[in-house]
Protein backbone atom coordinates (compact mmCIF):
# COMPACT_ATOMS: atom_id res chain seq x y z
CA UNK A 1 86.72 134.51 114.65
CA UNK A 2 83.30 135.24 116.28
CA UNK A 3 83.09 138.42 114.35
CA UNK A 4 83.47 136.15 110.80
CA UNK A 5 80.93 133.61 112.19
CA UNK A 6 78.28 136.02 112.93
CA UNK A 7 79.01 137.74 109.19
CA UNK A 8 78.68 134.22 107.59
CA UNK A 9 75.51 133.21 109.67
CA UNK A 10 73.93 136.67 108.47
CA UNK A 11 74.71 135.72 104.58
CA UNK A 12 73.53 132.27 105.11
CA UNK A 13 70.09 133.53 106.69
CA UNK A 14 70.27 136.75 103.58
CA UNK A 15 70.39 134.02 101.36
CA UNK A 16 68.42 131.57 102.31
CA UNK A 17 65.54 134.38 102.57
CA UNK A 18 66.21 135.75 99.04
CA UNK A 19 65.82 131.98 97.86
CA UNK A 20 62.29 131.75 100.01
CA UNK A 21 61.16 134.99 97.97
CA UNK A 22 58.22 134.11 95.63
CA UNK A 23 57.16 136.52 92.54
CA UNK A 24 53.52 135.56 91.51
CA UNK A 25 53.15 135.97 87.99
CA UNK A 26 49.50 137.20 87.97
CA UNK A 27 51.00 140.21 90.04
CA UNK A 28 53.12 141.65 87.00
CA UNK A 29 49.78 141.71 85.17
CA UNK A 30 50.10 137.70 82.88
CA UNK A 31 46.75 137.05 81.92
CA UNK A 32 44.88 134.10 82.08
CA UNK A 33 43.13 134.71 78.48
CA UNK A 34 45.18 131.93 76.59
CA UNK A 35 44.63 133.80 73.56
CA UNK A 36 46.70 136.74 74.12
CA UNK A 37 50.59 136.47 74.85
CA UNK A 38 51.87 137.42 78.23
CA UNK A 39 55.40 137.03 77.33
CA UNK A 40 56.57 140.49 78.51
CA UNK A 41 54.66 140.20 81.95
CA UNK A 42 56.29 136.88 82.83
CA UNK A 43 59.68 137.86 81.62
CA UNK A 44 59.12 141.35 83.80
CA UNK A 45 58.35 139.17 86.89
CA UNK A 46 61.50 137.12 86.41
CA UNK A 47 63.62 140.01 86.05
CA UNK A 48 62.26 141.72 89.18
CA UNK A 49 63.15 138.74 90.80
CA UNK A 50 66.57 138.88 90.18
CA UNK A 51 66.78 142.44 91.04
CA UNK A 52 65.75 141.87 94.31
CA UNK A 53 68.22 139.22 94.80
CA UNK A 54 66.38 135.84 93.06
CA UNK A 55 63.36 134.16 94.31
CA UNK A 56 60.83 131.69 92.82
CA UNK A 57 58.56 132.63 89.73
CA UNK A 58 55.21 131.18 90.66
CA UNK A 59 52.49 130.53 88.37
CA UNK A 60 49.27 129.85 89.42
CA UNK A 61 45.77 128.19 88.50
CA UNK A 62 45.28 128.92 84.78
CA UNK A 63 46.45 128.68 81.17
CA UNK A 64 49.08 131.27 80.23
CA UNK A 65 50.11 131.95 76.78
CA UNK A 66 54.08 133.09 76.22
CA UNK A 67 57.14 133.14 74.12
CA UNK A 68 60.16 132.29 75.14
CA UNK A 69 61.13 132.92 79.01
CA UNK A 70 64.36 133.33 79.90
CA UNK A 71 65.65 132.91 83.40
CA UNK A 72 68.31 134.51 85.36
CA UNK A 73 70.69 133.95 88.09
CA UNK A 74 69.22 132.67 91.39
CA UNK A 75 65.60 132.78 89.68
CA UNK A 76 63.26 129.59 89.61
CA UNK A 77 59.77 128.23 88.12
CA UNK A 78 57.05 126.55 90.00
CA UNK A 79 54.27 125.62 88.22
CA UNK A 80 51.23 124.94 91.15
CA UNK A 81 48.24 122.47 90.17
CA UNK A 82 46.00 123.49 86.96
CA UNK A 83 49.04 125.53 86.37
CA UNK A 84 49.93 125.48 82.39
CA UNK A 85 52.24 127.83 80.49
CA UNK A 86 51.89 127.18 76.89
CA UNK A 87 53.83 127.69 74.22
CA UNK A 88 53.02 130.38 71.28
CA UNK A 89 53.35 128.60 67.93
CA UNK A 90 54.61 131.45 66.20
CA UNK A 91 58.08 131.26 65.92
CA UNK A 92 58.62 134.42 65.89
CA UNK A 93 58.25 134.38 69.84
CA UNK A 94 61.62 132.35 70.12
CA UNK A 95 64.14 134.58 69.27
CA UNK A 96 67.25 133.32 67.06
CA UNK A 97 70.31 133.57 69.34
CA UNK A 98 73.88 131.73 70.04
CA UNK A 99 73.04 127.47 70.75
CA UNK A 100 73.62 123.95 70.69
CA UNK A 101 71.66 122.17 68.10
CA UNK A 102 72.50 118.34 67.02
CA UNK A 103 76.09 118.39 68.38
CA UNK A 104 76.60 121.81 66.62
CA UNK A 105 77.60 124.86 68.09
CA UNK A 106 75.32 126.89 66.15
CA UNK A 107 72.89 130.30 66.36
CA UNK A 108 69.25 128.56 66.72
CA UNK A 109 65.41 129.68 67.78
CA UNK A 110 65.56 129.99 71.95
CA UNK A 111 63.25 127.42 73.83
CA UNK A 112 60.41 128.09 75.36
CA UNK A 113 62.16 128.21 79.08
CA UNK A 114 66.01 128.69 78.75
CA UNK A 115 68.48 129.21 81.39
CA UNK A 116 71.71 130.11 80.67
CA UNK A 117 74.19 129.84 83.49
CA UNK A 118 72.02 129.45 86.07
CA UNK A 119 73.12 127.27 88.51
CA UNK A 120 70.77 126.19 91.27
CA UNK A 121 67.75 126.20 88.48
CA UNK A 122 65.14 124.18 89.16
CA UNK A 123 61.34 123.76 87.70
CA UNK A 124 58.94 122.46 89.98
CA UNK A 125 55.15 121.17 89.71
CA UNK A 126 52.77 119.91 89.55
CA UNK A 127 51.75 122.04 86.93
CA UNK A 128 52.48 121.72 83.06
CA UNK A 129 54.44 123.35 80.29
CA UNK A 130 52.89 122.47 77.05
CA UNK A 131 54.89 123.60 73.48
CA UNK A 132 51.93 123.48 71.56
CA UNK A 133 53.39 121.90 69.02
CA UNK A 134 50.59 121.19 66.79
CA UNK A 135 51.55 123.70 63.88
CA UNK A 136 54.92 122.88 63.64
CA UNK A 137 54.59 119.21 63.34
CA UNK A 138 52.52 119.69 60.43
CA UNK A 139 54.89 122.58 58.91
CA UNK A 140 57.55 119.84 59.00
CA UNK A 141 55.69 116.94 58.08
CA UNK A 142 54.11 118.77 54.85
CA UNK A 143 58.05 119.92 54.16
CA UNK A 144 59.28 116.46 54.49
CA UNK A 145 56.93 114.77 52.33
CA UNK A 146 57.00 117.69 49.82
CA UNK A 147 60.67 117.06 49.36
CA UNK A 148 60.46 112.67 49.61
CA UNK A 149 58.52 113.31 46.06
CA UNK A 150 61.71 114.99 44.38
CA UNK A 151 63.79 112.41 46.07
CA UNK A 152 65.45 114.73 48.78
CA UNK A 153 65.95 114.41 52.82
CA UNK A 154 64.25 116.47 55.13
CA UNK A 155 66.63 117.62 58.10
CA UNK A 156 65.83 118.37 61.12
CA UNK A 157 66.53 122.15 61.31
CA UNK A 158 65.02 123.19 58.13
CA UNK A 159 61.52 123.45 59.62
CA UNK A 160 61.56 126.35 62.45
CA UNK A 161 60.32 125.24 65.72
CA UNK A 162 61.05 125.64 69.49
CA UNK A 163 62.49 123.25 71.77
CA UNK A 164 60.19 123.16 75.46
CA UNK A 165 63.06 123.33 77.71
CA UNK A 166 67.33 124.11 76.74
CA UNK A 167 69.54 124.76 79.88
CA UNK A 168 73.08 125.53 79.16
CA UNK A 169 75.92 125.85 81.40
CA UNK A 170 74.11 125.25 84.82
CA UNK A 171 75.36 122.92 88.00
CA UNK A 172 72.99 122.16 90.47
CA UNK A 173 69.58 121.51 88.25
CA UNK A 174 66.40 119.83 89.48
CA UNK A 175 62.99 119.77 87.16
CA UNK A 176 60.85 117.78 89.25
CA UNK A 177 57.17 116.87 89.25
CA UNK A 178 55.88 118.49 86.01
CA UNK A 179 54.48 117.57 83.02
CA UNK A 180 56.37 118.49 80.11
CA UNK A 181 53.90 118.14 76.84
CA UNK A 182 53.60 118.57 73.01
CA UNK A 183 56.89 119.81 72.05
CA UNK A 184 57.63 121.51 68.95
CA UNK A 185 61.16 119.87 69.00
CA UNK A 186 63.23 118.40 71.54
CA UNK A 187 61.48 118.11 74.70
CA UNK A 188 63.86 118.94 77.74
CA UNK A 189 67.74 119.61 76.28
CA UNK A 190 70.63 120.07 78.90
CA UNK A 191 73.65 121.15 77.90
CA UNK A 192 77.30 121.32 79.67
CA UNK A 193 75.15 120.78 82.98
CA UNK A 194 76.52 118.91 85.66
CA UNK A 195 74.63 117.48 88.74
CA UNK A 196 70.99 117.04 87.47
CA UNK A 197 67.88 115.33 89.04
CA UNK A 198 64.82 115.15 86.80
CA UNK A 199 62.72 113.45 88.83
CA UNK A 200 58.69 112.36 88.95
CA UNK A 201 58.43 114.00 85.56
CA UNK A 202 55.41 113.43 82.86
CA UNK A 203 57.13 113.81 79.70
CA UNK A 204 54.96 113.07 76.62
CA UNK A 205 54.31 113.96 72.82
CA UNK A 206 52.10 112.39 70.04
CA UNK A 207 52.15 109.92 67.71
CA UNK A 208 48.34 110.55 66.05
CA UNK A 209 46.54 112.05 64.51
CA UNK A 210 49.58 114.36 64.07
CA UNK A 211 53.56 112.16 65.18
CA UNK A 212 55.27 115.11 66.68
CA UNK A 213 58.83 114.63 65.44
CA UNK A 214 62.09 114.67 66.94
CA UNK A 215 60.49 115.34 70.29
CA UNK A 216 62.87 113.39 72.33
CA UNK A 217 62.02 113.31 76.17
CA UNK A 218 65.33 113.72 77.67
CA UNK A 219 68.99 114.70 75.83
CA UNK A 220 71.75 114.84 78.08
CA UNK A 221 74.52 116.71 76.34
CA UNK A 222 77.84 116.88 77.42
CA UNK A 223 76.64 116.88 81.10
CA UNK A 224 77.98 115.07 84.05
CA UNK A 225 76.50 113.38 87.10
CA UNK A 226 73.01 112.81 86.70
CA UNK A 227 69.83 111.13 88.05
CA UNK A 228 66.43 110.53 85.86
CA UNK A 229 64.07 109.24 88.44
CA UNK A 230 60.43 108.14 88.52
CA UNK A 231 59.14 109.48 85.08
CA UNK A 232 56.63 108.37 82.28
CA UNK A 233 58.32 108.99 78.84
CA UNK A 234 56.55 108.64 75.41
CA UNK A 235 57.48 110.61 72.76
CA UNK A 236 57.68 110.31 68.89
CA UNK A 237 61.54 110.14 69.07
CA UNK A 238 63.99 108.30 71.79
CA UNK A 239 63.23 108.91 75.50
CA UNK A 240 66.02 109.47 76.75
CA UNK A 241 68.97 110.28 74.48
CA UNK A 242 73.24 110.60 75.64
CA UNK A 243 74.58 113.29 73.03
CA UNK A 244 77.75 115.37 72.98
CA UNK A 245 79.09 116.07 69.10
CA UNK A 246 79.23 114.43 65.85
CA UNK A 247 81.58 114.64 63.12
CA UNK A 248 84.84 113.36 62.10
CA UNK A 249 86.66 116.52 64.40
CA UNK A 250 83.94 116.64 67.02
CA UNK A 251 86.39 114.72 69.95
CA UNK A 252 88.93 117.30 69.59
CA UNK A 253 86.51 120.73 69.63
CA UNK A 254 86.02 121.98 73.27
CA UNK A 255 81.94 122.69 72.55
CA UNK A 256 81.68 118.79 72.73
CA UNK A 257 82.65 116.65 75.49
CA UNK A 258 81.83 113.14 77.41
CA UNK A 259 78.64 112.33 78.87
CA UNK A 260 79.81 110.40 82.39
CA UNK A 261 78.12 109.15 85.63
CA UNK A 262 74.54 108.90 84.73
CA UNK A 263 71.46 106.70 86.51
CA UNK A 264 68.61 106.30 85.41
CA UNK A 265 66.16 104.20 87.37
CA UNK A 266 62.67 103.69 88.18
CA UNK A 267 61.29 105.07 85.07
CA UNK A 268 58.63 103.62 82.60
CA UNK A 269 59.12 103.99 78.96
CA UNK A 270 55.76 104.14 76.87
CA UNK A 271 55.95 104.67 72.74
CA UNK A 272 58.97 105.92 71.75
CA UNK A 273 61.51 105.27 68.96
CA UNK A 274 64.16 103.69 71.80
CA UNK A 275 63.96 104.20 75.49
CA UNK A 276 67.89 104.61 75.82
CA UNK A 277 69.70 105.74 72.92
CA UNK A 278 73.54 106.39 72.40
CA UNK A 279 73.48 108.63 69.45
CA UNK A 280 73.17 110.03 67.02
CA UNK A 281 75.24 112.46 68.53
CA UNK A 282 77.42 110.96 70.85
CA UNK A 283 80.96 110.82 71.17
CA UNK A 284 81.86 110.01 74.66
CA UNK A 285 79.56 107.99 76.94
CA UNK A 286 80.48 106.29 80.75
CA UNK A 287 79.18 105.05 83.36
CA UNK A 288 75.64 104.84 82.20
CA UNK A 289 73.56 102.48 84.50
CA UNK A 290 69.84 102.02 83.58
CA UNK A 291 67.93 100.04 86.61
CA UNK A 292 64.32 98.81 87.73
CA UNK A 293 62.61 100.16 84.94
CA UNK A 294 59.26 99.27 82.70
CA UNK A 295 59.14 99.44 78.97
CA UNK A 296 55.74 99.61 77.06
CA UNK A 297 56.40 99.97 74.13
CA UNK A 298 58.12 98.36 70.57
CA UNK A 299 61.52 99.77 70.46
CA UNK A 300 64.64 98.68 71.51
CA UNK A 301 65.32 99.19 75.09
CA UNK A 302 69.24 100.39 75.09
CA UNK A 303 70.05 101.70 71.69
CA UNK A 304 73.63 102.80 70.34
CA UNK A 305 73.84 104.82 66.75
CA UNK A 306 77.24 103.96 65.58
CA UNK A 307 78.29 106.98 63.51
CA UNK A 308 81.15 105.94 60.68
CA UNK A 309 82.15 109.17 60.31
CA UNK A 310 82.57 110.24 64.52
CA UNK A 311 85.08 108.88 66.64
CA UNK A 312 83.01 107.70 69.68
CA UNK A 313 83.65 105.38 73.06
CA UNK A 314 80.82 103.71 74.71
CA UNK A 315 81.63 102.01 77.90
CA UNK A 316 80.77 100.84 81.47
CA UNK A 317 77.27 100.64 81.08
CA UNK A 318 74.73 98.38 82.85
CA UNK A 319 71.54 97.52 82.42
CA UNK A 320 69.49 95.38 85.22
CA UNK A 321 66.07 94.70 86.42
CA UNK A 322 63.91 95.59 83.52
CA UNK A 323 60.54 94.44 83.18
CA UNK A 324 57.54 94.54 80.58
CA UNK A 325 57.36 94.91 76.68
CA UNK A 326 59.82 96.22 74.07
CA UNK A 327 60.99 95.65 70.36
CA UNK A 328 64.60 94.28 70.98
CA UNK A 329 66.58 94.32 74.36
CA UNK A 330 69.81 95.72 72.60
CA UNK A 331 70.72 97.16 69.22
CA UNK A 332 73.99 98.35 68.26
CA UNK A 333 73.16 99.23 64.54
CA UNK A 334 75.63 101.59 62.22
CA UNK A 335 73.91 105.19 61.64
CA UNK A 336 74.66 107.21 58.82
CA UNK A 337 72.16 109.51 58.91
CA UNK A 338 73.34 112.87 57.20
CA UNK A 339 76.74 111.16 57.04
CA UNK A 340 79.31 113.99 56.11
CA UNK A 341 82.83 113.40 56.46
CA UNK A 342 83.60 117.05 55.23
CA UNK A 343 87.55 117.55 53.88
CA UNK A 344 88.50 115.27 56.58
CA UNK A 345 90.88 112.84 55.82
CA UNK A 346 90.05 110.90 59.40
CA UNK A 347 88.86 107.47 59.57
CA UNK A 348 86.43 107.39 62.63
CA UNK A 349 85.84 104.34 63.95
CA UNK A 350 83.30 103.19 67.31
CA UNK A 351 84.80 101.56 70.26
CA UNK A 352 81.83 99.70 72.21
CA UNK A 353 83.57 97.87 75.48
CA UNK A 354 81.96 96.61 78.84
CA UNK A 355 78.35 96.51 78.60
CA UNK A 356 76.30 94.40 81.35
CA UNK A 357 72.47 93.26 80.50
CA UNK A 358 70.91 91.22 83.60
CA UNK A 359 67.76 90.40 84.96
CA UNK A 360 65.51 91.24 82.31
CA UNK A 361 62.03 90.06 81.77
CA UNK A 362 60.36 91.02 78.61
CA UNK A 363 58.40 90.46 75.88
CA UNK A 364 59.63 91.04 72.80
CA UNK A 365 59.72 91.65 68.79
CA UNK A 366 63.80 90.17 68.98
CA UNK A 367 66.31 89.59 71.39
CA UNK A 368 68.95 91.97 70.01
CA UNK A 369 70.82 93.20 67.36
CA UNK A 370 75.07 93.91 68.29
CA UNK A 371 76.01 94.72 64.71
CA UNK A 372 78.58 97.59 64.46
CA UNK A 373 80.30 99.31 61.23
CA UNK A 374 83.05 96.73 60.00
CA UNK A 375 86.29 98.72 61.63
CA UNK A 376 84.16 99.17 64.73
CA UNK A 377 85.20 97.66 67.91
CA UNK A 378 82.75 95.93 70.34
CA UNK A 379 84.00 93.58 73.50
CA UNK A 380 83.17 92.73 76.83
CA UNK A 381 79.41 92.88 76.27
CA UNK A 382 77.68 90.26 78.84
CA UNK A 383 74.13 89.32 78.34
CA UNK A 384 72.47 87.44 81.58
CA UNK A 385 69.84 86.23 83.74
CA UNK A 386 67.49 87.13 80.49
CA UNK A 387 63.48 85.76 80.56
CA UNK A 388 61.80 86.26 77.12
CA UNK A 389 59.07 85.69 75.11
CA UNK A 390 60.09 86.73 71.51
CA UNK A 391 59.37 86.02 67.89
CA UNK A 392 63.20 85.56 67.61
CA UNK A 393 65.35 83.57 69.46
CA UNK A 394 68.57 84.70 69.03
CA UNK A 395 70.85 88.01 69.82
CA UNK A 396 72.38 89.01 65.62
CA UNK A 397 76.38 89.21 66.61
CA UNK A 398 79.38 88.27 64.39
CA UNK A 399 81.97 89.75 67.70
CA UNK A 400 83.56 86.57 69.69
CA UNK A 401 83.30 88.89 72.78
CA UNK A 402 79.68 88.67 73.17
CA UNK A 403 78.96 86.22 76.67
CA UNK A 404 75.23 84.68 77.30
CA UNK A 405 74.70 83.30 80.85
CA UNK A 406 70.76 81.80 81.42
CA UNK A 407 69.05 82.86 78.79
CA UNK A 408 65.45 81.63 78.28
CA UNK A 409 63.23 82.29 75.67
CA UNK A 410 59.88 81.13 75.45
CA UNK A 411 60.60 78.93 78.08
CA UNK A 412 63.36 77.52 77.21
CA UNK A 413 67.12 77.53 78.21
CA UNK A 414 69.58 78.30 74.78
CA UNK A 415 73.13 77.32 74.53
CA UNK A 416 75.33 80.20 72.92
CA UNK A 417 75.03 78.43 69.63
CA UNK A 418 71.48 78.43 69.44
CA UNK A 419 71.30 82.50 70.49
CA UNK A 420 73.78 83.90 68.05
CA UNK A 421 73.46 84.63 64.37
CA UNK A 422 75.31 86.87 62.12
CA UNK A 423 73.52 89.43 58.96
CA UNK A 424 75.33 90.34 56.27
CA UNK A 425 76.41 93.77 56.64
CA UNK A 426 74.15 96.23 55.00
CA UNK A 427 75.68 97.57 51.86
CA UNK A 428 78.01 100.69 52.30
CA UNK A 429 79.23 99.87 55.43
């Protein structure tokens, strides 16, 4: 017995050491010119880290140019102050390899730092990673606009461009204290992760003189147990944004999955296009709780894509102490967005059941918008304790299951009859 305690103390203090290790980038020979690429150098340093057991890739003081990075087992990132690794805009620094892109199981460019089953990752500040974006904002916007004129859609894939952050298949994750700027596409993507704190972040991208598109701040993607702490958000594109799978099959393929037990709390939400949003590639969402946060901004604060032709649950979530400035405090809107139903012969429908909004105290465009596809189903939604100042008055709803308790706007206290009002569908759904 003594002879297995001392062996397990020894591992513990092994281990614990190789984790204290630190690899300074500057040491492999990364340059501080920002000019010149120091890819190679960087990815040498992380792989003599994990040679020797893992350790912490330190960068220090200065603005270092690089491709994309890809870390290994028992390897980590800290960024220290005037730290900033920025992204090359040639995408020919991102290498096309096996992904996850838009609820797809698909080959895609790599990020600019990727971890692939790497548990026990983490990224710490203060420093920044900046995409440097710039070039392939306007590569997409020219695209997009070039096509608008013969009357086609732009996706989101057909212009090249690097996500900042994609980490795939890793427990244990913490990116705390950094700034995370100027994407070229989606800002921090997490994928089949479970237990993740990003916490005290600075996550931001444009919206002039160039929008950076389809930077979203945060998408969870079938991950589980997770805390978003303490951040400023503001990105052209939702904030935050619950994914896992789209299409009429995408609840029965094992790539996709729920996205369960998440908090996110003490966060302020500057410009975006939502600061929560449910979509548009979500088929499983529970146990979402949203707390003691600020909106600044014009968007709707929770925000749920109803796809007609996915199968997707969204339930137990809560909303509560939420103060500031937003467009609408709810919107439940159908989404059909690159609608494709394939061969199917499926008829997806949304179910949308126990949603709690209390103790909100906003300013706002409109109260709220709870209008789903017509075979959707929506209950249990409960709507409380709200204080408003809005141009509108009254939550859009045709569902019977939709409760109000205190509710005043501009001052005043509304009866149920005075806060509900129901649109006519728009056409096609």
């Amino acid at each position: 017995m003594r002879s297995f305690l001392l062996t397990s103390i020894i591992l513990f203090l092994f281990a614990k050491n190789v984790n204290a290790q630190e690899f300074l980038i500057t040491d492999y020979g990364a340059g501080k010119d920002s000019t010149l690429l120091s890819t190679a150098e960087i990815q040498k340093t992380i792989d003599d880290a994990f040679a020797k057991g893992g350790g912490t890739i330190v960068v220090p003081k200065g603005t270092f140019l690089v491709g994309a990075l890809f870390f290994k087992k028992n390897t980590k990132l800290k960024l220290l102050k005037g730290a900033v690794l920025k992204g090359s805009d040639d995408i020919k620094q991102y290498p096309f390899i096996p992904s996850r892109m838009e609820g797809v199981k698909q080959d895609y460019f790599a990020a600019l730092i990727n971890a692939y089953k790497v548990d026990d990752f983490s990224i710490n500040g203060p420093g920044e990673i900046n995409g440097n974006g710039h070039k392939f904002w306007v590569a997409f916007w020219h695209r997009r606009d070039s096509l608008k004129k013969i009357g086609k859609e732009t996706t989101n894939l057909e212009v090249h461009r690097p996500r900042l952050i994609f980490i795939w298949k890793s427990d244990n994750v913490a990116i705390k204290n950094v700034k995370l700027r100027n994407s070229g596409f989606w800002t921090t993507h997490l994928y089949q992760c479970n237990n993740v704190t990003i916490d005290s972040c600075d996550i931001r991208s444009p919206f002039k003189p160039v929008a950076a598109p389809s930077t979203d701040g945060v998408d969870l993607d079938v991950c589980k147990n997770v805390v978003i702490s303490n951040c400023y958000i503001s990105v052209n594109d939702d904030a935050i944004a619950i994914k896992g799978g789209k299409g009429p099959t995408a609840h029965k393929l094992e790539e996709n999955g729920p996205v369960e037990d998440i908090l996110i709390e003490n966060c302020t939400f500057g410009p975006a296009h939502a600061s929560v949003t449910l979509g548009s590639e979500s088929i499983y969402v529970n146990n979402l709780t949203i707390r003691n946060c600020k909106v600044e901004n014009d968007c709707p604060l929770l925000n749920l894509k109803m796809r007609p032709d996915t199968y997707q649950v969204f339930e137990n979530i809560k909303v509560e102490n939420i103060s500031g400035r937003c467009g609408s405090i709810i919107s439940i809107k159908p989404w059909k967005q690159f609608f494709d139903l394939g061969s199917s012969n499926e008829k997806p429908f949304g179910t949308v059941k126990n949603i709690s909004i209390s103790n909100i105290n906003v300013s706002c465009q409109n109260l709220g918008y709870i209008q789903g596809n017509k075979q959707d189903l929506v209950s249990g939604i409960r709507i409380k304790n709200i204080k408003a100042v809005s141009k509108s008055n009254s939550f859009n709803t045709k569902y019977s299951d939709v409760k109000f308790e205190n509710i005043v706007v501009n001052g005043k206290l509304l009866e149920r009859s005075q806060l509900t009002a129901s649109e006519q569908m728009p056409k096609g759904f």
